[in-house]
PDB file of N, CA and C in Angstrom:
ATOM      1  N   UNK A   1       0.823  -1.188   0.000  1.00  0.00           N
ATOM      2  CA  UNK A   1       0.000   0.000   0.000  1.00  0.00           C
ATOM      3  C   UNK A   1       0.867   1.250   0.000  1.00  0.00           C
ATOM      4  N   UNK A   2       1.863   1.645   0.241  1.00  0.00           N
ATOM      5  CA  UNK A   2       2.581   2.602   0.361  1.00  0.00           C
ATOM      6  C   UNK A   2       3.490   2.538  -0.407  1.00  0.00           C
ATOM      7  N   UNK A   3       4.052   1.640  -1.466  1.00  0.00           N
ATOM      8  CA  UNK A   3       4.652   1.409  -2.586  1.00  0.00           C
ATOM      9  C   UNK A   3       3.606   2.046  -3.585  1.00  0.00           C
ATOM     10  N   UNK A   4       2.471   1.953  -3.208  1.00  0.00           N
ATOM     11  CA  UNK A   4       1.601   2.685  -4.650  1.00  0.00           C
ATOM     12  C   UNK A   4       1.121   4.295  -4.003  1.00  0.00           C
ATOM     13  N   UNK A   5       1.492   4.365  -3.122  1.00  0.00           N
ATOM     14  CA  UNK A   5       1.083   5.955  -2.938  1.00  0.00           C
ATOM     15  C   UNK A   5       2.455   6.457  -3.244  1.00  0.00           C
ATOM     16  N   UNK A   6       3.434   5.731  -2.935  1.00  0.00           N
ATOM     17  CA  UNK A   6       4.783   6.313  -3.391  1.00  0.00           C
ATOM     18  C   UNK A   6       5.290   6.757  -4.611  1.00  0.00           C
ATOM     19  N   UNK A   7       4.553   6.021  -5.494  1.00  0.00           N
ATOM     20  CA  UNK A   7       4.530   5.460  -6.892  1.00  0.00           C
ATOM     21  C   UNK A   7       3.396   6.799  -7.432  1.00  0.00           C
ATOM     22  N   UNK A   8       2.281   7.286  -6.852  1.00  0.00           N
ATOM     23  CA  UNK A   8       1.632   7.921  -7.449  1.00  0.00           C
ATOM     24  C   UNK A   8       2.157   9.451  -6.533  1.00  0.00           C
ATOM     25  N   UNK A   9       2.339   9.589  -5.654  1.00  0.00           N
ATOM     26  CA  UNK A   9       3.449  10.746  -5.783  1.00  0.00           C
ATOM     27  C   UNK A   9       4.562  11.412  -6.751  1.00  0.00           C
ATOM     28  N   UNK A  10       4.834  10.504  -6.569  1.00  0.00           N
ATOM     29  CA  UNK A  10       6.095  10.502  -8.175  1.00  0.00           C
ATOM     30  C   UNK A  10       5.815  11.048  -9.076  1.00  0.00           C
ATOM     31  N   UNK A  11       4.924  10.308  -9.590  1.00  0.00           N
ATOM     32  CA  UNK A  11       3.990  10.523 -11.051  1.00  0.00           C
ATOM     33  C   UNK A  11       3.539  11.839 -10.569  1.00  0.00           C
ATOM     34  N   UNK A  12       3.215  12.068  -9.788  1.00  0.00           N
ATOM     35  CA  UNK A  12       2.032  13.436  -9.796  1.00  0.00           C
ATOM     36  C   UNK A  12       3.297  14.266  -9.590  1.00  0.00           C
ATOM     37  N   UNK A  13       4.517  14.160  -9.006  1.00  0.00           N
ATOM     38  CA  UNK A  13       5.801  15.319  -8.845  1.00  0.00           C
ATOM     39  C   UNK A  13       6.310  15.296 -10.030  1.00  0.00           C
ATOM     40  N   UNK A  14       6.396  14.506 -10.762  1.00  0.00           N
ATOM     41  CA  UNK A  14       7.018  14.069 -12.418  1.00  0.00           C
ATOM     42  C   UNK A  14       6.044  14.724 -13.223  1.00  0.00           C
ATOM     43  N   UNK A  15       4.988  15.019 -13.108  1.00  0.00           N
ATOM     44  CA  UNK A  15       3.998  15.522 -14.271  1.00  0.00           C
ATOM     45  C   UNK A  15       4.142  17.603 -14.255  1.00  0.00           C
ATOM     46  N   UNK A  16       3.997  17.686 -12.323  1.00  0.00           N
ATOM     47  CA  UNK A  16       4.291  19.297 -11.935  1.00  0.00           C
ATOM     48  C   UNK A  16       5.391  19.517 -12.496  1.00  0.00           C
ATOM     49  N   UNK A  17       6.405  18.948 -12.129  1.00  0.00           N
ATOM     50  CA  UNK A  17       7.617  19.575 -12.953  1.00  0.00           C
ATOM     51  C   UNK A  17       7.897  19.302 -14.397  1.00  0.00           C
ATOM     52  N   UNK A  18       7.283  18.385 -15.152  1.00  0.00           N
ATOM     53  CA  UNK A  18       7.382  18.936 -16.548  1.00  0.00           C
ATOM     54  C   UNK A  18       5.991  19.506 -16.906  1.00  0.00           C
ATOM     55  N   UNK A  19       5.265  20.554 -16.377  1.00  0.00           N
ATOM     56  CA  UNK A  19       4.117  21.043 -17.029  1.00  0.00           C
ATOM     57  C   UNK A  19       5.189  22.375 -16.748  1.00  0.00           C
ATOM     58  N   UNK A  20       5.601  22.529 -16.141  1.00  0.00           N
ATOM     59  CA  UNK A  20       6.227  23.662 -14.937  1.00  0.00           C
ATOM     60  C   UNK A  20       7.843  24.082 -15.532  1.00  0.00           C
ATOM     61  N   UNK A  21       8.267  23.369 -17.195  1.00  0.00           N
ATOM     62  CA  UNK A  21       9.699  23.540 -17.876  1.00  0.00           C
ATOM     63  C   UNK A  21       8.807  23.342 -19.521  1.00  0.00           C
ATOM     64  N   UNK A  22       7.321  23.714 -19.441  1.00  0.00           N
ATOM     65  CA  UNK A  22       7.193  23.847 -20.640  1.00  0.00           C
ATOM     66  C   UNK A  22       7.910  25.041 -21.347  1.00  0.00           C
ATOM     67  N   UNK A  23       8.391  25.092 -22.354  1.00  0.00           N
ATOM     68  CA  UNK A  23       9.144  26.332 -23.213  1.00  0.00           C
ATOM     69  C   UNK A  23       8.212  27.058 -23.396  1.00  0.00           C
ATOM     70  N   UNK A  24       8.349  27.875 -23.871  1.00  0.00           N
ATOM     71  CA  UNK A  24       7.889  29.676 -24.352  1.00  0.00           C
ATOM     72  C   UNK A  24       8.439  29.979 -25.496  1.00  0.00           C
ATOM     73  N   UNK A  25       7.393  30.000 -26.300  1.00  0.00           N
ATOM     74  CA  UNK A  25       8.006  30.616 -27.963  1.00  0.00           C
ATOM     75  C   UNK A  25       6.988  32.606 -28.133  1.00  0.00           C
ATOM     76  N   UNK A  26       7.956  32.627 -28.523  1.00  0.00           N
ATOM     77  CA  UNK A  26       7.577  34.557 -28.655  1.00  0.00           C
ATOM     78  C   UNK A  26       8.140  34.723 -30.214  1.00  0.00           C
ATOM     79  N   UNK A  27       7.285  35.123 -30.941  1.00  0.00           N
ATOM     80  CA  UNK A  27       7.263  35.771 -32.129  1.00  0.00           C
ATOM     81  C   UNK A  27       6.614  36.971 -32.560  1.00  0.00           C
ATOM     82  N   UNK A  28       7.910  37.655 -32.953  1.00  0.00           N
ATOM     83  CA  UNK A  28       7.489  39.066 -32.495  1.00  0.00           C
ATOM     84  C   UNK A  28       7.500  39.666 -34.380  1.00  0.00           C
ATOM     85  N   UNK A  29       6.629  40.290 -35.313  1.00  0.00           N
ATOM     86  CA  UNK A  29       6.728  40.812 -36.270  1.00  0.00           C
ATOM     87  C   UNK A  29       6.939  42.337 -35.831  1.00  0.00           C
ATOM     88  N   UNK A  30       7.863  42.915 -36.688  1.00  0.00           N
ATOM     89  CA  UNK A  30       7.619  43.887 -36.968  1.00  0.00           C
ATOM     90  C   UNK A  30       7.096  45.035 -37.561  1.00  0.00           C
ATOM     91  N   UNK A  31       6.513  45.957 -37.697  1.00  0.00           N
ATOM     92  CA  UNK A  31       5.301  46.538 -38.744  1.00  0.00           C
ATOM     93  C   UNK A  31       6.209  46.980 -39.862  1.00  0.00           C
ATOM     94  N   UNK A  32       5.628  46.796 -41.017  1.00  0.00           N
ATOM     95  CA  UNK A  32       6.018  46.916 -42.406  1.00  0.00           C
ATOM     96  C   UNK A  32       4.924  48.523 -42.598  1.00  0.00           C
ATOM     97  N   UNK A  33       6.063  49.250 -42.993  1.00  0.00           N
ATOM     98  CA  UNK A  33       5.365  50.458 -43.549  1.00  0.00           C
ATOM     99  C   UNK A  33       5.178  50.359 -45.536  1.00  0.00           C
ATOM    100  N   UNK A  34       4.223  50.072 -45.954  1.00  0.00           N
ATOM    101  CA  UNK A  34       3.582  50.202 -47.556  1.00  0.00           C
ATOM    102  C   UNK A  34       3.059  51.351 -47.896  1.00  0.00           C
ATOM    103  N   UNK A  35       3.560  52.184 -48.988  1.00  0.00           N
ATOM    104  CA  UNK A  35       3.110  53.229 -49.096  1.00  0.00           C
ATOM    105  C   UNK A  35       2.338  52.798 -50.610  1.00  0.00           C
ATOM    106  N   UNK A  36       1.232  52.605 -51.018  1.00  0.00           N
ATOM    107  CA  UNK A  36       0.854  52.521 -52.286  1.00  0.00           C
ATOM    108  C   UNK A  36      -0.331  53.705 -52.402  1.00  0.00           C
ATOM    109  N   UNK A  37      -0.637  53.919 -53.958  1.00  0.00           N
ATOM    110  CA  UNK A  37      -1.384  55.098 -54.480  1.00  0.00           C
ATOM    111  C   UNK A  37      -2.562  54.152 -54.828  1.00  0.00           C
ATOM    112  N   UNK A  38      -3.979  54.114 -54.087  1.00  0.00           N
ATOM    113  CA  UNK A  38      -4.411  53.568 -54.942  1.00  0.00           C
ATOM    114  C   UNK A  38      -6.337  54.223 -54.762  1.00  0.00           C
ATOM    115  N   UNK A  39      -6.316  55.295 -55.075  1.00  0.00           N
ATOM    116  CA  UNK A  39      -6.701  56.721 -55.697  1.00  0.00           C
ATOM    117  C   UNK A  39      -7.419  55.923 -57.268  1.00  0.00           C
ATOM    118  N   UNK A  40      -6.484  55.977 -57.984  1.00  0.00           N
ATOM    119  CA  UNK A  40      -6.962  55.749 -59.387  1.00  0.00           C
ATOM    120  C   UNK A  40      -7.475  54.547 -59.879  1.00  0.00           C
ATOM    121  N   UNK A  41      -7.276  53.799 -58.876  1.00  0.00           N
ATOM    122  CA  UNK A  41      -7.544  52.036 -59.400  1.00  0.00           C
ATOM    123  C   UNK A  41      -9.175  52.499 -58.644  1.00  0.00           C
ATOM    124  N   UNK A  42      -9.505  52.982 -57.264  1.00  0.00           N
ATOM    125  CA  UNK A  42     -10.796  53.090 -56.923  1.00  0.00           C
ATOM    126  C   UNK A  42     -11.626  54.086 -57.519  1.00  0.00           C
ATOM    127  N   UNK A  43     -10.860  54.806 -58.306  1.00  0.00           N
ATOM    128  CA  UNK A  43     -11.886  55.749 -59.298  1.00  0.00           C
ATOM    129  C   UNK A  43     -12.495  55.053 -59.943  1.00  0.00           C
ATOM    130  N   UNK A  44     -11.809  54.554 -61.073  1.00  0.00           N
ATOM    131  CA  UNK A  44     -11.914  53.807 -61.854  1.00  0.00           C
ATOM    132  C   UNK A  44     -13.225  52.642 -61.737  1.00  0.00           C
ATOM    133  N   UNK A  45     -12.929  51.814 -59.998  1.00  0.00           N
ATOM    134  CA  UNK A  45     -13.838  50.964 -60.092  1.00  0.00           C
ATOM    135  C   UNK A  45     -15.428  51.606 -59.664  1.00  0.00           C
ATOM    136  N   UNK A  46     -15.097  52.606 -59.429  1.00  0.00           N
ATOM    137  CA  UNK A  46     -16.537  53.221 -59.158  1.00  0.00           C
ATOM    138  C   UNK A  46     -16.819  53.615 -60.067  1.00  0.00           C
ATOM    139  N   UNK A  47     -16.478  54.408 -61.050  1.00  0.00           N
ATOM    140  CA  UNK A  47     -16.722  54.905 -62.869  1.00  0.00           C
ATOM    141  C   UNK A  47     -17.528  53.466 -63.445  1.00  0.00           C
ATOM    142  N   UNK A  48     -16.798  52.224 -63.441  1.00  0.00           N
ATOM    143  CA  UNK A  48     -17.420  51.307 -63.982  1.00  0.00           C
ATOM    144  C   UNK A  48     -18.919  51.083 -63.262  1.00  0.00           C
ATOM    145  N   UNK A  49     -18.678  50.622 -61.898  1.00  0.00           N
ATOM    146  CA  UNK A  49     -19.795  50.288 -60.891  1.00  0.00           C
ATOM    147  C   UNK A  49     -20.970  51.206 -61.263  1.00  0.00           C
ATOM    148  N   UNK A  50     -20.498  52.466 -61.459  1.00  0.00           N
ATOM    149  CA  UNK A  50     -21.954  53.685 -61.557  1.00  0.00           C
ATOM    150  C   UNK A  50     -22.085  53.454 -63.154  1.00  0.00           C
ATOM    151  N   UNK A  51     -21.630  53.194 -63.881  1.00  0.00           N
ATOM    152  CA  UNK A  51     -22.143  52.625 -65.473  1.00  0.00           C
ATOM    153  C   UNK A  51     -22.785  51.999 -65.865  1.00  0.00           C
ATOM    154  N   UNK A  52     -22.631  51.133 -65.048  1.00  0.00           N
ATOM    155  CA  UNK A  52     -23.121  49.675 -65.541  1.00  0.00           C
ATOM    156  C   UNK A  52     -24.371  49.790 -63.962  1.00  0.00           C
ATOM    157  N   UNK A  53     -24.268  50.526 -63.063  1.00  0.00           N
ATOM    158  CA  UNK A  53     -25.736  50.959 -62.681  1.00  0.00           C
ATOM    159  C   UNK A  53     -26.531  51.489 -63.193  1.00  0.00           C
ATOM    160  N   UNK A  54     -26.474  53.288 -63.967  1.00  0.00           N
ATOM    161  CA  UNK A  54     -27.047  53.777 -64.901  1.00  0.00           C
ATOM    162  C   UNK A  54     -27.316  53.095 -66.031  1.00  0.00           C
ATOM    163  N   UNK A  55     -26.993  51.580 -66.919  1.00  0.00           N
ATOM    164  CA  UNK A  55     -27.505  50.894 -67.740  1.00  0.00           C
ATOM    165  C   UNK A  55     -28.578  50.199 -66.852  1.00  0.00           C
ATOM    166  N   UNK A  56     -28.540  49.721 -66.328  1.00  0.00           N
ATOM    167  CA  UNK A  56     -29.693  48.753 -65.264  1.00  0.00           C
ATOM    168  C   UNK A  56     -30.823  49.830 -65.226  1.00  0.00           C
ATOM    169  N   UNK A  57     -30.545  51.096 -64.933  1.00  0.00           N
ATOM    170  CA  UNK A  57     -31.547  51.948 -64.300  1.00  0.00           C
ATOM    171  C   UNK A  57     -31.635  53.290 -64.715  1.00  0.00           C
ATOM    172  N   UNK A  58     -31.628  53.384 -66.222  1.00  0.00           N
ATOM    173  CA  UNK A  58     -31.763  54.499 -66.744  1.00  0.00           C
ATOM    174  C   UNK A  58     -32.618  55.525 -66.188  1.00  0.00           C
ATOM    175  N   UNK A  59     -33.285  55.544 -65.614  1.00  0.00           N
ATOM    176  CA  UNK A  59     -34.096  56.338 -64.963  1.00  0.00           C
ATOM    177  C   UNK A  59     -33.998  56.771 -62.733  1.00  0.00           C
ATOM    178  N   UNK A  60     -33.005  56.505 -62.930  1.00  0.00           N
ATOM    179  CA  UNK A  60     -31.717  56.666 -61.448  1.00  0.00           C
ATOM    180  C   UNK A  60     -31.536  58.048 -61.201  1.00  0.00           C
ATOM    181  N   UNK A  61     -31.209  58.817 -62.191  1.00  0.00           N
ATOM    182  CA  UNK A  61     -31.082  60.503 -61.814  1.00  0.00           C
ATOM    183  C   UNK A  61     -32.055  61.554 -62.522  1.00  0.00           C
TER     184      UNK A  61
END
């Protein structure tokens, strides 16, 4: 009887100390500054978008 409480001590001190040396990973990005123009590409898709609305709905304005 005390060979198995001994035995499950163990185990239960063997489990605390490796939950207790789990590693730590840290990944750290740094921010990327992008400078893009994009002005003319959303003109554009609204020029089309309101075109091809005013065909659907000639009577809109």
């Amino acid at each position: 009887m005390n060979r198995t409480r001994l035995t499950v001590a163990l185990l239960g001190l063997a489990a605390v100390t490796t939950a207790a040396c789990t590693p730590t990973i840290r990944l750290q990005v740094d921010p990327i500054q992008i400078y893009a123009k994009l002005d003319a590409d959303v003109r554009v898709r609204l020029d089309k978008e309101l075109q091809d609305l005013l065909v659907e709905n000639p009577n809109l304005f």
